[in-house]
PDB file of N, CA and C in Angstrom:
ATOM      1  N   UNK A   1     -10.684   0.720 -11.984  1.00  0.00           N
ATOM      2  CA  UNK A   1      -9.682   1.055 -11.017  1.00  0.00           C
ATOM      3  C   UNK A   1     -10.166   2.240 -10.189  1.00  0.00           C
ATOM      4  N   UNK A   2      -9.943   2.260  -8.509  1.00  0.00           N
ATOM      5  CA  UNK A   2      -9.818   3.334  -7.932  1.00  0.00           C
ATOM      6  C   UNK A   2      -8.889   3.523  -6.937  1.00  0.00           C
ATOM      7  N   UNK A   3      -8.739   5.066  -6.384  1.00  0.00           N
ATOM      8  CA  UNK A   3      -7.777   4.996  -5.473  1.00  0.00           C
ATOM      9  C   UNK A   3      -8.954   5.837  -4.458  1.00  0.00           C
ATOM     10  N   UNK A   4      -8.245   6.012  -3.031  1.00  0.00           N
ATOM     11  CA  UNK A   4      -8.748   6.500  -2.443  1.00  0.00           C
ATOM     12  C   UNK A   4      -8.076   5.953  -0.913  1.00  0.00           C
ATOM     13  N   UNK A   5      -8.582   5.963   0.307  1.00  0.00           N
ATOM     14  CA  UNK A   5      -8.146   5.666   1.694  1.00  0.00           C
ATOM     15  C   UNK A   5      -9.226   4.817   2.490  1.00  0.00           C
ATOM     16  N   UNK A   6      -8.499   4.524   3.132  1.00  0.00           N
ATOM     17  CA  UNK A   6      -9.412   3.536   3.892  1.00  0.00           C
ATOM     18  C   UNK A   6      -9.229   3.009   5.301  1.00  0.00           C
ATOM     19  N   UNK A   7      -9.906   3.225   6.725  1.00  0.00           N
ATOM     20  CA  UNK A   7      -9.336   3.300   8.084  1.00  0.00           C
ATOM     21  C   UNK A   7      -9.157   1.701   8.399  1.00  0.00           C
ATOM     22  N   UNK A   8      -8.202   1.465   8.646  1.00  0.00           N
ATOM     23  CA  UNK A   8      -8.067   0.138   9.313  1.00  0.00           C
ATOM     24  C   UNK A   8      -7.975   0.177  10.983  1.00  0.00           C
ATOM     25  N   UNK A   9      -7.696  -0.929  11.271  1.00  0.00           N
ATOM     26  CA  UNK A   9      -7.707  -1.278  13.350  1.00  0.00           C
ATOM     27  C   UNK A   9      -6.812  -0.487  13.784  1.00  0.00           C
ATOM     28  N   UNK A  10      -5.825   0.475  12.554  1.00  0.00           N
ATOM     29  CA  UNK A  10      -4.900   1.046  13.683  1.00  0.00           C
ATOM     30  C   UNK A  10      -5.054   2.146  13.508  1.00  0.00           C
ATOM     31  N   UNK A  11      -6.129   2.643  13.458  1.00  0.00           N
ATOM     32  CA  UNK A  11      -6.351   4.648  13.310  1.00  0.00           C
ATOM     33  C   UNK A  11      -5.850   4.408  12.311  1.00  0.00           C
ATOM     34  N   UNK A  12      -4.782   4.641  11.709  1.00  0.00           N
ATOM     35  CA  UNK A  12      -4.144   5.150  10.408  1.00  0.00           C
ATOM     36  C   UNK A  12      -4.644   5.033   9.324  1.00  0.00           C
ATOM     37  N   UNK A  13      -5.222   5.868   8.386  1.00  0.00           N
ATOM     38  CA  UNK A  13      -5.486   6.159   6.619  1.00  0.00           C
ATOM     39  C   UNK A  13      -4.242   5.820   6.215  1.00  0.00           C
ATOM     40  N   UNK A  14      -5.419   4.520   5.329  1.00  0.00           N
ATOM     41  CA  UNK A  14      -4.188   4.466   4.455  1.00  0.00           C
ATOM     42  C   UNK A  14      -4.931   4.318   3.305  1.00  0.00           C
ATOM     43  N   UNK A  15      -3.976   4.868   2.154  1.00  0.00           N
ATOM     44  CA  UNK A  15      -3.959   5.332   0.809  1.00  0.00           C
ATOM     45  C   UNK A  15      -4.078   3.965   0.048  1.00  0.00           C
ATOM     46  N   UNK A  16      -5.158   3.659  -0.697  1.00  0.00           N
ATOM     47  CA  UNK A  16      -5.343   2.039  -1.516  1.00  0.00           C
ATOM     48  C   UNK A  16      -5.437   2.852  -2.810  1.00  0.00           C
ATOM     49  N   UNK A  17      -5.578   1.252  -3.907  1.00  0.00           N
ATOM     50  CA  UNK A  17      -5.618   1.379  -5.266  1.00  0.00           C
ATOM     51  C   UNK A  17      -6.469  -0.254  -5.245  1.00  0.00           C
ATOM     52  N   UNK A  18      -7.727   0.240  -5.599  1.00  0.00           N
ATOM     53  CA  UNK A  18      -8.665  -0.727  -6.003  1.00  0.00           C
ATOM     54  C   UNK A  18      -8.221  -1.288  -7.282  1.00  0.00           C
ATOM     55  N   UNK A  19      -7.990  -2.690  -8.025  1.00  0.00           N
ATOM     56  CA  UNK A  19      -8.308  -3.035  -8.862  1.00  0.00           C
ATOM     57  C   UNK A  19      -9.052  -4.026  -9.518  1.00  0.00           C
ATOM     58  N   UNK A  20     -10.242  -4.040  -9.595  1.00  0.00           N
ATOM     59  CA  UNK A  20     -11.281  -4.677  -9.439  1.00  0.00           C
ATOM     60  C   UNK A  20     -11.554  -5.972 -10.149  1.00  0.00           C
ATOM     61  N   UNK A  21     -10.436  -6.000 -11.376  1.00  0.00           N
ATOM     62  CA  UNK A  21     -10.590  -7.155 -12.344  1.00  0.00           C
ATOM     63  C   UNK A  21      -9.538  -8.145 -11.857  1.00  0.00           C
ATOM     64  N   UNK A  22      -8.927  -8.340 -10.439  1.00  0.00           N
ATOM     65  CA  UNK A  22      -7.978  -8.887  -9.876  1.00  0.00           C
ATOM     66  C   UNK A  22      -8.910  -9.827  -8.882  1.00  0.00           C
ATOM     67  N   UNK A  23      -8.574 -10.845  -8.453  1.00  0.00           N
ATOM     68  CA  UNK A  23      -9.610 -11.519  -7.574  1.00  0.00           C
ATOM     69  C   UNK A  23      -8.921 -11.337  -6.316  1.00  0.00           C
ATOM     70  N   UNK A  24      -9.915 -11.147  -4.923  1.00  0.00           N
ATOM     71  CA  UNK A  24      -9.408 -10.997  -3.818  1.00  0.00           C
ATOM     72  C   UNK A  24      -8.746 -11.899  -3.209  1.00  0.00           C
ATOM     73  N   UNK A  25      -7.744 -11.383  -2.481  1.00  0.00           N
ATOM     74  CA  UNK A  25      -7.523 -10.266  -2.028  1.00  0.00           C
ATOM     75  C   UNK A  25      -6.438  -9.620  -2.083  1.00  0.00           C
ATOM     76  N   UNK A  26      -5.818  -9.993  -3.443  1.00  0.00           N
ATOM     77  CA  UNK A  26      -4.840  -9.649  -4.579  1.00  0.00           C
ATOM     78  C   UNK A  26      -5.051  -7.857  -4.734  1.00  0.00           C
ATOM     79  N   UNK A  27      -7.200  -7.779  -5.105  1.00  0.00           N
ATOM     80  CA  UNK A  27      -7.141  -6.489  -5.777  1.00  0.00           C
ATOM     81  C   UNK A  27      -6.924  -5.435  -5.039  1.00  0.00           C
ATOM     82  N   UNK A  28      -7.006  -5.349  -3.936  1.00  0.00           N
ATOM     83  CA  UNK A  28      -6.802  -3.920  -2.874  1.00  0.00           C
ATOM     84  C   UNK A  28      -5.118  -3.574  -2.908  1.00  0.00           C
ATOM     85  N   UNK A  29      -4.187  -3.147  -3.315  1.00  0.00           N
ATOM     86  CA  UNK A  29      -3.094  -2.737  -2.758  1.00  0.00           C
ATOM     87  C   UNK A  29      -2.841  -1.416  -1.798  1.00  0.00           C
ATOM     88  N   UNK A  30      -2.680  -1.956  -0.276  1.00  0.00           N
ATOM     89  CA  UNK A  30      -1.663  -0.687   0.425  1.00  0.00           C
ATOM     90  C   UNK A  30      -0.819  -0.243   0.251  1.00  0.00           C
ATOM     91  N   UNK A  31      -0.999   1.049   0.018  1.00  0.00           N
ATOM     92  CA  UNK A  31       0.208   1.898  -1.033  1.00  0.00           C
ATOM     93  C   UNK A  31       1.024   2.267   0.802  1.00  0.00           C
ATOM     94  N   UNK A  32       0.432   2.452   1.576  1.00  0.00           N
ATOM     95  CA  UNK A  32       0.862   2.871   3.012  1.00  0.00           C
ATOM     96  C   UNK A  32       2.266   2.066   3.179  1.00  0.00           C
ATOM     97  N   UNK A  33       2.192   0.648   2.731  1.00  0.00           N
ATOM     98  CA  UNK A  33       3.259  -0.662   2.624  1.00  0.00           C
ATOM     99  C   UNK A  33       4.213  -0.086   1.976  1.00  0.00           C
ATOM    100  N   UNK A  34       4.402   1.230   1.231  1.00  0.00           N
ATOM    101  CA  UNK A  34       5.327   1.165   0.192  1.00  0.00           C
ATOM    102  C   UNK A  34       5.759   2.244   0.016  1.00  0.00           C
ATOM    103  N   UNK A  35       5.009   3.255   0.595  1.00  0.00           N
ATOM    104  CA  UNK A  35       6.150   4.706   1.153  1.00  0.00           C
ATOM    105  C   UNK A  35       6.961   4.524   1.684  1.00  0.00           C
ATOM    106  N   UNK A  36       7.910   5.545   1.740  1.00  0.00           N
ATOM    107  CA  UNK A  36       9.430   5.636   2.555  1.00  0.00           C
ATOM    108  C   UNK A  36       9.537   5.946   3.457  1.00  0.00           C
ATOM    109  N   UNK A  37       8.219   5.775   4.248  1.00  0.00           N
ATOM    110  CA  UNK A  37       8.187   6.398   6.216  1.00  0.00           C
ATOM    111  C   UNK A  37       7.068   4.964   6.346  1.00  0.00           C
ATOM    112  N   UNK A  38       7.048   5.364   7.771  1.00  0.00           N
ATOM    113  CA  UNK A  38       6.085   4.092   8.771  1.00  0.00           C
ATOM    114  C   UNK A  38       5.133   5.101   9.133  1.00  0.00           C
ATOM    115  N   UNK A  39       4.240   4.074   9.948  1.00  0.00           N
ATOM    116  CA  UNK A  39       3.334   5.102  10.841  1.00  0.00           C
ATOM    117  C   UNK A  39       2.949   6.099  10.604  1.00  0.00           C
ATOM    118  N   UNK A  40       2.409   5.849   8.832  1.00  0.00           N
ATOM    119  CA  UNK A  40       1.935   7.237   8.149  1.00  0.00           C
ATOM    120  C   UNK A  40       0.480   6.973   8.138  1.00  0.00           C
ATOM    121  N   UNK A  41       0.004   8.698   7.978  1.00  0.00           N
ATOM    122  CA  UNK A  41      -1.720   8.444   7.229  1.00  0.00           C
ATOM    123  C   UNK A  41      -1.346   8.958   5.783  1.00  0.00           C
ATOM    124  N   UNK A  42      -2.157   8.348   5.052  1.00  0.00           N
ATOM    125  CA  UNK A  42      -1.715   8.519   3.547  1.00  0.00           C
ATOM    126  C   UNK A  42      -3.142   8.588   2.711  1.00  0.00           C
ATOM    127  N   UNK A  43      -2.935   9.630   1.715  1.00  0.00           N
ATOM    128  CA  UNK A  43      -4.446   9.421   0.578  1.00  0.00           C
ATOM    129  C   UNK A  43      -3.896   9.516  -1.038  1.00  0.00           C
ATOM    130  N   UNK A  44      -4.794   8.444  -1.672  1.00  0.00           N
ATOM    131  CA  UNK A  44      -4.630   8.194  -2.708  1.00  0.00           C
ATOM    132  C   UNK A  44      -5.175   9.099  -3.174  1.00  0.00           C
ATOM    133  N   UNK A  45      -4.786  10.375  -4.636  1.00  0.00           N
ATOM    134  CA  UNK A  45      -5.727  11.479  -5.248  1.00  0.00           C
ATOM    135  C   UNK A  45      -6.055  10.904  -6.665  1.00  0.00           C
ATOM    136  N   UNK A  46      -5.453  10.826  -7.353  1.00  0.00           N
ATOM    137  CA  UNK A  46      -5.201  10.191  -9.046  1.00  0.00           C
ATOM    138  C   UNK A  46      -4.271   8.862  -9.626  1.00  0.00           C
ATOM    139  N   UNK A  47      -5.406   8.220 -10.606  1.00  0.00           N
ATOM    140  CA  UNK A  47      -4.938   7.197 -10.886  1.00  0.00           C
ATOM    141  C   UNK A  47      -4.398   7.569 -12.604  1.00  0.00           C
ATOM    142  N   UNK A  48      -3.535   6.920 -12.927  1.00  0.00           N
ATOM    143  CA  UNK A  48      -4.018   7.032 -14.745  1.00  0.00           C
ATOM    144  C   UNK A  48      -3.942   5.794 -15.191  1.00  0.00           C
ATOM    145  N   UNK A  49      -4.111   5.375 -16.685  1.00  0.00           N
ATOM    146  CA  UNK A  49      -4.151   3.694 -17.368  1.00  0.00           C
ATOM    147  C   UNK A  49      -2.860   3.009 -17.068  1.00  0.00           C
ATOM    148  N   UNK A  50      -1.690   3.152 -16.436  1.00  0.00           N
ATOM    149  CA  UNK A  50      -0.716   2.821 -16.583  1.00  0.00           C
ATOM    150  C   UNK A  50      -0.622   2.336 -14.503  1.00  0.00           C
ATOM    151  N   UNK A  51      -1.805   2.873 -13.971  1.00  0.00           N
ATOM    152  CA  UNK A  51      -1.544   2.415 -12.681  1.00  0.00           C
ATOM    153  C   UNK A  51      -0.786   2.974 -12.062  1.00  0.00           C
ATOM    154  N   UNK A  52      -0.430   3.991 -12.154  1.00  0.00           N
ATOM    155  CA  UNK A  52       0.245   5.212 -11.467  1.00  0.00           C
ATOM    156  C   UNK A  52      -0.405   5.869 -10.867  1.00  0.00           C
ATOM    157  N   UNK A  53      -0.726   6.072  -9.249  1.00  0.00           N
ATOM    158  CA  UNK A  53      -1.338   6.893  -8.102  1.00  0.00           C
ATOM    159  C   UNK A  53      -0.154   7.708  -7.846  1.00  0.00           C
ATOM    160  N   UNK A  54      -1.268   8.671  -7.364  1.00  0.00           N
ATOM    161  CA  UNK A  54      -0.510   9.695  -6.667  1.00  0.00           C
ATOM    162  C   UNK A  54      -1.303  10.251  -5.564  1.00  0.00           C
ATOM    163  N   UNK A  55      -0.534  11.184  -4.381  1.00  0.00           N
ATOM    164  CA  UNK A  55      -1.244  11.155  -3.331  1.00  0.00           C
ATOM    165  C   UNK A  55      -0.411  12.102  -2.608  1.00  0.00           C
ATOM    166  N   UNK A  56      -1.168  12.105  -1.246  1.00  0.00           N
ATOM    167  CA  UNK A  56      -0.345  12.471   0.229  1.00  0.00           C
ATOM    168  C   UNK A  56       0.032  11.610   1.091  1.00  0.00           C
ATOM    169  N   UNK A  57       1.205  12.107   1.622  1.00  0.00           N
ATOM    170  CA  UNK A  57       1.815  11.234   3.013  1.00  0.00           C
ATOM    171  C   UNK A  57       1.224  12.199   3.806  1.00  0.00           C
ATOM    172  N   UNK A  58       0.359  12.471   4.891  1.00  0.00           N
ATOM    173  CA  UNK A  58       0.314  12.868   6.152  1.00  0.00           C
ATOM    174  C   UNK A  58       0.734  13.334   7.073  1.00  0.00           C
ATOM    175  N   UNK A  59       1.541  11.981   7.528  1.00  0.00           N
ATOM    176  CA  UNK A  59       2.327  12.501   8.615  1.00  0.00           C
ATOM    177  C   UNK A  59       3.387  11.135   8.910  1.00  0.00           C
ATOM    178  N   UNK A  60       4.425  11.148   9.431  1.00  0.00           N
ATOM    179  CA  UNK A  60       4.922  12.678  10.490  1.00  0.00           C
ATOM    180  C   UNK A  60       5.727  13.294   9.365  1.00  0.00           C
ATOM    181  N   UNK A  61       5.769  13.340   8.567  1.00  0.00           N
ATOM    182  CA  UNK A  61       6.123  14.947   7.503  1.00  0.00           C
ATOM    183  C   UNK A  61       5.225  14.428   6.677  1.00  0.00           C
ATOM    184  N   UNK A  62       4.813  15.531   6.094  1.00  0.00           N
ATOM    185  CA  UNK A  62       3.981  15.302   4.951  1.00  0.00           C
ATOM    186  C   UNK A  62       4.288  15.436   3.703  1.00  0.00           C
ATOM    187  N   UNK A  63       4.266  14.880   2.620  1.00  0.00           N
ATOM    188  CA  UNK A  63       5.093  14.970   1.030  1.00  0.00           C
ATOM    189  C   UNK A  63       3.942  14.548   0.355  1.00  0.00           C
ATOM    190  N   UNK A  64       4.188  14.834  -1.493  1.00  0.00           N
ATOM    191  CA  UNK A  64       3.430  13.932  -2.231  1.00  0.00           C
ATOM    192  C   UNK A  64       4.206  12.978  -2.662  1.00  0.00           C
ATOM    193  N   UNK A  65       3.421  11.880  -3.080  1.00  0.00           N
ATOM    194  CA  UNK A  65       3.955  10.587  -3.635  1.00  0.00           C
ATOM    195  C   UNK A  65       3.302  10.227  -4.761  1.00  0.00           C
ATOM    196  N   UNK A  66       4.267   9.239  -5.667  1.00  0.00           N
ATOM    197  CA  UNK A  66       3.654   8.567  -6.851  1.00  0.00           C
ATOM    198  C   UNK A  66       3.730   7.238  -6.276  1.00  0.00           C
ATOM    199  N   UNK A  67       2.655   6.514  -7.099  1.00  0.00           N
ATOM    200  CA  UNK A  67       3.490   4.819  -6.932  1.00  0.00           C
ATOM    201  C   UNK A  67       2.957   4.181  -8.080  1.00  0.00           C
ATOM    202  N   UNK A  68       3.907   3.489  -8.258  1.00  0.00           N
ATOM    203  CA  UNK A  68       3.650   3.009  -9.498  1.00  0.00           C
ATOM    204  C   UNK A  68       3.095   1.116  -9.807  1.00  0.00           C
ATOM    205  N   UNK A  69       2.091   0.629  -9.901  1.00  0.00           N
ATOM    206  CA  UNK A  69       2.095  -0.270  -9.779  1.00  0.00           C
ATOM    207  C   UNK A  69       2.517  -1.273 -10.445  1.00  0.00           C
ATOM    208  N   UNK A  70       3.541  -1.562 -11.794  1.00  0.00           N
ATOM    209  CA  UNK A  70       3.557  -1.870 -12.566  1.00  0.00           C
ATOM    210  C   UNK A  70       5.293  -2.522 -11.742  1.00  0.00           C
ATOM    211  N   UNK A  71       5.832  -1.719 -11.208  1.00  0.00           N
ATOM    212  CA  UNK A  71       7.292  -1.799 -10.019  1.00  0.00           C
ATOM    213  C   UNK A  71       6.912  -2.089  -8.800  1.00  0.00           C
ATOM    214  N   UNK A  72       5.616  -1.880  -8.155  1.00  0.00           N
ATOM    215  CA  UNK A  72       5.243  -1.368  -7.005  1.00  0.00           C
ATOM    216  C   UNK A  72       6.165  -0.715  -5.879  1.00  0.00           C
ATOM    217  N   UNK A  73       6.223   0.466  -6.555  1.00  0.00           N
ATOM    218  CA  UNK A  73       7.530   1.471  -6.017  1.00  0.00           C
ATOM    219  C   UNK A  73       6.160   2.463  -5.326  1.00  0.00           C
ATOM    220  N   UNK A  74       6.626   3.409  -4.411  1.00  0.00           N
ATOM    221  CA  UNK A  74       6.490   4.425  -4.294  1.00  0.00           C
ATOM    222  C   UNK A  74       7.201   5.526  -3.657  1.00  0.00           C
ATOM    223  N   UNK A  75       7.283   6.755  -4.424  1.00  0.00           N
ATOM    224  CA  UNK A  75       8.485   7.289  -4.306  1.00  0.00           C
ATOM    225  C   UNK A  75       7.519   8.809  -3.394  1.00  0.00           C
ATOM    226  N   UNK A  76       9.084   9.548  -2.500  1.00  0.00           N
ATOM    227  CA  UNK A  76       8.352  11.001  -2.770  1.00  0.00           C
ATOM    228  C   UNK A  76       8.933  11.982  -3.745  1.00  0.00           C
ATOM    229  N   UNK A  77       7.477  12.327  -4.206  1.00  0.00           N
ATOM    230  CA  UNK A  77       7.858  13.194  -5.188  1.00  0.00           C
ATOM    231  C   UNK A  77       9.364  14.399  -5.098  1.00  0.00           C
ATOM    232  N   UNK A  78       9.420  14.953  -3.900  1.00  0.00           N
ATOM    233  CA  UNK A  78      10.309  15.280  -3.364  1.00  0.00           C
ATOM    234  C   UNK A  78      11.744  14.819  -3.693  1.00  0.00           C
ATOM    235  N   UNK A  79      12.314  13.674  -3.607  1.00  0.00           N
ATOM    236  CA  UNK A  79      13.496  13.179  -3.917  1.00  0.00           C
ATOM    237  C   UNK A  79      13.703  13.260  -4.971  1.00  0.00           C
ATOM    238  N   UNK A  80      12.138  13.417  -6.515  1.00  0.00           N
ATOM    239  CA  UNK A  80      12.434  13.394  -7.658  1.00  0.00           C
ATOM    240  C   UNK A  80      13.160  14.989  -8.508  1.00  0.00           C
ATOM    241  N   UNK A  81      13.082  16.036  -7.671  1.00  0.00           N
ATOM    242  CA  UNK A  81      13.117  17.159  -8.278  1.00  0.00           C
ATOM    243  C   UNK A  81      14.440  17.457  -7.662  1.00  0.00           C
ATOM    244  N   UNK A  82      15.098  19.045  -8.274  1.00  0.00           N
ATOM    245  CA  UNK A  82      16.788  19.191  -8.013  1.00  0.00           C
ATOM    246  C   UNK A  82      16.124  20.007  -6.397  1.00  0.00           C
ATOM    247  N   UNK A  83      17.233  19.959  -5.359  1.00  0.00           N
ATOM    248  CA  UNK A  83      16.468  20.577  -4.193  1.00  0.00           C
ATOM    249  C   UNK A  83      16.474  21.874  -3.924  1.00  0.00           C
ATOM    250  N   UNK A  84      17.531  22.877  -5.594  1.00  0.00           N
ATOM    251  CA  UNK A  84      17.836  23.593  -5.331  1.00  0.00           C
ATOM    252  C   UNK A  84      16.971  24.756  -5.483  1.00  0.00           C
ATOM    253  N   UNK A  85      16.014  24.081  -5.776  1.00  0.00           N
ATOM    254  CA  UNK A  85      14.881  24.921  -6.637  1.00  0.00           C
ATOM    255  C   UNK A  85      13.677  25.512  -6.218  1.00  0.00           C
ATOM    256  N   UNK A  86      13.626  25.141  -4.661  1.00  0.00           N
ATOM    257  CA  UNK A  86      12.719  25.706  -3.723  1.00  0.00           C
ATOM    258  C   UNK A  86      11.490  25.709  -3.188  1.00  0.00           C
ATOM    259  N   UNK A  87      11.451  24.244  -3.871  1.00  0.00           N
ATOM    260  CA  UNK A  87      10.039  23.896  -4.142  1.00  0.00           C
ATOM    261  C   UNK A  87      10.042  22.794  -2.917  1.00  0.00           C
ATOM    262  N   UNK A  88       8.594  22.698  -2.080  1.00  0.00           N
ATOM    263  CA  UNK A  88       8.474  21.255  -1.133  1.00  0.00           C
ATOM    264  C   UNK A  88       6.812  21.188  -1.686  1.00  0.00           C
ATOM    265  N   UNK A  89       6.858  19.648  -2.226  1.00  0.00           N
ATOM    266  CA  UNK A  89       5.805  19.192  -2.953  1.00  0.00           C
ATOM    267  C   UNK A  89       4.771  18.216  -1.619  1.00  0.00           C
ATOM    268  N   UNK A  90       3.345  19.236  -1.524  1.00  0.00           N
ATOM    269  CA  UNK A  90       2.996  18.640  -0.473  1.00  0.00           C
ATOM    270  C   UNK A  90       2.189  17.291  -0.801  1.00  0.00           C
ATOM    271  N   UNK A  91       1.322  17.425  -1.695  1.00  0.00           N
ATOM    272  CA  UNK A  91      -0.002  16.920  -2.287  1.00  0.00           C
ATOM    273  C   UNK A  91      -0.061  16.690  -3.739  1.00  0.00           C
ATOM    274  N   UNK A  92       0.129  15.486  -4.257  1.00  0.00           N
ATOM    275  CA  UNK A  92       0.095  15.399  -5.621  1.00  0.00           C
ATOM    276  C   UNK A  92      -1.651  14.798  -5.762  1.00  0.00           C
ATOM    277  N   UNK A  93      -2.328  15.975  -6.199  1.00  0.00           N
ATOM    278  CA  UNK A  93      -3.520  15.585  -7.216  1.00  0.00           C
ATOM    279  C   UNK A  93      -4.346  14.575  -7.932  1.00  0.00           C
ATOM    280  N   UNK A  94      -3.757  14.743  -9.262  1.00  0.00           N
ATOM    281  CA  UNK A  94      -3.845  14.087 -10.568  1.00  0.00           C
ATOM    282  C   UNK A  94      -2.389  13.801 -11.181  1.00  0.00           C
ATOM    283  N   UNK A  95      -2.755  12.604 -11.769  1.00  0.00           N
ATOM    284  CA  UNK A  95      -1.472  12.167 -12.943  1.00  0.00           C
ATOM    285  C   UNK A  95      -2.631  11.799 -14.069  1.00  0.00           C
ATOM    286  N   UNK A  96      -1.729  12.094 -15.246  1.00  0.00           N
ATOM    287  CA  UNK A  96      -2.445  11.746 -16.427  1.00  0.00           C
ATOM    288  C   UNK A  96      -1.808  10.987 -16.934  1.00  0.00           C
ATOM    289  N   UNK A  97      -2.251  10.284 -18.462  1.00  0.00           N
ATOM    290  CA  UNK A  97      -1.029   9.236 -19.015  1.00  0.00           C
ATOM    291  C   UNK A  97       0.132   9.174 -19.894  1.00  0.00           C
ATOM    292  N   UNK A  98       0.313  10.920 -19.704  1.00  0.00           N
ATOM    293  CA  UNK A  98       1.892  11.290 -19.997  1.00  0.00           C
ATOM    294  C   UNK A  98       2.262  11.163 -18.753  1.00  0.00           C
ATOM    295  N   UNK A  99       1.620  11.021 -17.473  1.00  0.00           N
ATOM    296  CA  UNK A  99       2.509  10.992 -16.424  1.00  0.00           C
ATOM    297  C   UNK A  99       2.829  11.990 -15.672  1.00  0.00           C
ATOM    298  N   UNK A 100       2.413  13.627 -16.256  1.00  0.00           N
ATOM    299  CA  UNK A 100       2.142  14.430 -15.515  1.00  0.00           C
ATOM    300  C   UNK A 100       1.141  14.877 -14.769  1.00  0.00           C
ATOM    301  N   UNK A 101       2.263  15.423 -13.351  1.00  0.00           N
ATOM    302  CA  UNK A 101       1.469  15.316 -11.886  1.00  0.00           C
ATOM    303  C   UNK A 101       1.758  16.550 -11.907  1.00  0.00           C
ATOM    304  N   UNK A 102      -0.112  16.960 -11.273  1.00  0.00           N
ATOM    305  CA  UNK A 102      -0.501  18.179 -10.566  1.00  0.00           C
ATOM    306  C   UNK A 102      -0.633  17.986  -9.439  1.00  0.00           C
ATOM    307  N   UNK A 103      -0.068  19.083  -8.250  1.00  0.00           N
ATOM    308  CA  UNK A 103      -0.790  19.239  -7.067  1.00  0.00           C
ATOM    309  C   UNK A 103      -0.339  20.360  -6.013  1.00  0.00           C
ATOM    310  N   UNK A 104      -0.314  20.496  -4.824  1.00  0.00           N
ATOM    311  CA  UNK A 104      -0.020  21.399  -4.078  1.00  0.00           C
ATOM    312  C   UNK A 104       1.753  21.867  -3.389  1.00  0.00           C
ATOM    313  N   UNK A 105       1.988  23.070  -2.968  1.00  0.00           N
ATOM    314  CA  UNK A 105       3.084  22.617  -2.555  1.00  0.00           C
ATOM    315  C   UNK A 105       3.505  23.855  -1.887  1.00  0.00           C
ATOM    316  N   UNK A 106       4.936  24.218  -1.426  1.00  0.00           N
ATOM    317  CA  UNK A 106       5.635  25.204  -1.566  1.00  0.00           C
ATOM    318  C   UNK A 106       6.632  25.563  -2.034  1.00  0.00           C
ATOM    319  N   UNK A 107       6.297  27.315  -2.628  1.00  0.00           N
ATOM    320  CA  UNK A 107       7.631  27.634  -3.425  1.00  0.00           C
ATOM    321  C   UNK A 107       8.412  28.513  -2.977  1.00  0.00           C
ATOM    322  N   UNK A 108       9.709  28.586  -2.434  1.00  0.00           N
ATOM    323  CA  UNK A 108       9.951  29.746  -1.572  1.00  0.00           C
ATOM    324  C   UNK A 108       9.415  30.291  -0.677  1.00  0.00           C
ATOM    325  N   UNK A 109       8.669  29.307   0.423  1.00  0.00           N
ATOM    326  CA  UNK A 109       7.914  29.316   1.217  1.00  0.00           C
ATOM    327  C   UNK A 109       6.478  29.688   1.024  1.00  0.00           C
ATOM    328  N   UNK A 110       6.389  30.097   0.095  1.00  0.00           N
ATOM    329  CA  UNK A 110       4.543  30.531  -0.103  1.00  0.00           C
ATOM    330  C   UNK A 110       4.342  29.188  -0.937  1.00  0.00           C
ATOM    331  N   UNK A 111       2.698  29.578  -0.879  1.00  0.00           N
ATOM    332  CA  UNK A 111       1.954  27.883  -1.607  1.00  0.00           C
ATOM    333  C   UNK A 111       1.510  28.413  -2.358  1.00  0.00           C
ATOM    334  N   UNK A 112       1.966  27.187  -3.725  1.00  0.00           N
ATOM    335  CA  UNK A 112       1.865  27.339  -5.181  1.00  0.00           C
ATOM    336  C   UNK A 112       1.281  26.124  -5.621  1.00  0.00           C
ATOM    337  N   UNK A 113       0.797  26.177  -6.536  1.00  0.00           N
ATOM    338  CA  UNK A 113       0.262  24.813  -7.481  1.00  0.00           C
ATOM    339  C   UNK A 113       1.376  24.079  -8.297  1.00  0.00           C
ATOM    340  N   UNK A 114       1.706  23.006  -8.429  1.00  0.00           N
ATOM    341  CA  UNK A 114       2.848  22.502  -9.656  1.00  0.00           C
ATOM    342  C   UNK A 114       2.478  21.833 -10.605  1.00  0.00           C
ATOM    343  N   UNK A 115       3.255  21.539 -11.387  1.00  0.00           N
ATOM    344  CA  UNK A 115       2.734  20.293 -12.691  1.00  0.00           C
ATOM    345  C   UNK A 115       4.711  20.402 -13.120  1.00  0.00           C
ATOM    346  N   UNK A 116       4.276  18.563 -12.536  1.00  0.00           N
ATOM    347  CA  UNK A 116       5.408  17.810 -12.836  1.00  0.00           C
ATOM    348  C   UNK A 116       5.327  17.159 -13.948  1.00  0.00           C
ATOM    349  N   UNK A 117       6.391  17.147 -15.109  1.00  0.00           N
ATOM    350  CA  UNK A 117       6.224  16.732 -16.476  1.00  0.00           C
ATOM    351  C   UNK A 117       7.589  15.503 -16.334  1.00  0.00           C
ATOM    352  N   UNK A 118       7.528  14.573 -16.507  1.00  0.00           N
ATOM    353  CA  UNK A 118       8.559  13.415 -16.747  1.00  0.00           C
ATOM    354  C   UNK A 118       9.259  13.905 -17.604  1.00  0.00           C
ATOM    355  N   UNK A 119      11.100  13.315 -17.374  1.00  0.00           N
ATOM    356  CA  UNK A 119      11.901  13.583 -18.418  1.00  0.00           C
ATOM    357  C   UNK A 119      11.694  12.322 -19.074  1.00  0.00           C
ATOM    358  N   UNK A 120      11.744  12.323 -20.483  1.00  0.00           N
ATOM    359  CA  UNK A 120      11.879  11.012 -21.473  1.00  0.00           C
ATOM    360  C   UNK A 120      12.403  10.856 -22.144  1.00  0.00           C
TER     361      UNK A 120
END
């Protein structure tokens, strides 16, 4: 498995998830298809065994995202946390296969690092 981006005919990066033991052209999924905005550039950062990417949206706002391929959801991380808390999650990293996501962000307006831990 990989993730990563890839330019297509319309300018726009978009954020894929290679899976290679899938026959084409099944194995490429556009995660770009499955964010909650259009007319985004998007990059895939971390995969884990469970097929969970995570990444950046670009533009026109920029957030991190998970997606999960198993639902083929992808969410922004953003909607997942309380909003009261001051945090805007730009860039999610890495996920591991507890599912916690590292990556960039802001906290009270300055930029901080996070690590998001799933409730279970």
């Amino acid at each position: 498995m990989a993730t990563g981006a890839i330019g297509q005919n319309d300018n726009i990066s978009h954020a894929i998830l290679w899976r290679p033991i899938i026959a084409p052209p099944n194995n490429i999924i556009d995660i770009n298809d499955k964010l909650p905005s259009t007319n985004t550039k998007a990059e895939a950062h971390g995969i884990n065994k469970h097929l969970q990417v995570v990444g950046w949206n670009i533009s026109p706002l920029g957030f991190a995202f998970r997606y999960d391929d198993a639902s083929k959801v992808a969410v922004n991380l953003n909607d997942e946390i309380r909003s009261d808390l001051g945090w805007t999650l730009d860039n999610a990293s890495k996920i591991n296969d507890f599912g916690q996501i590292i990556g960039t962000g802001t906290h009270n307006g300055a930029g901080a690092a996070f690590l998001l831990t799933p409730n279970r």
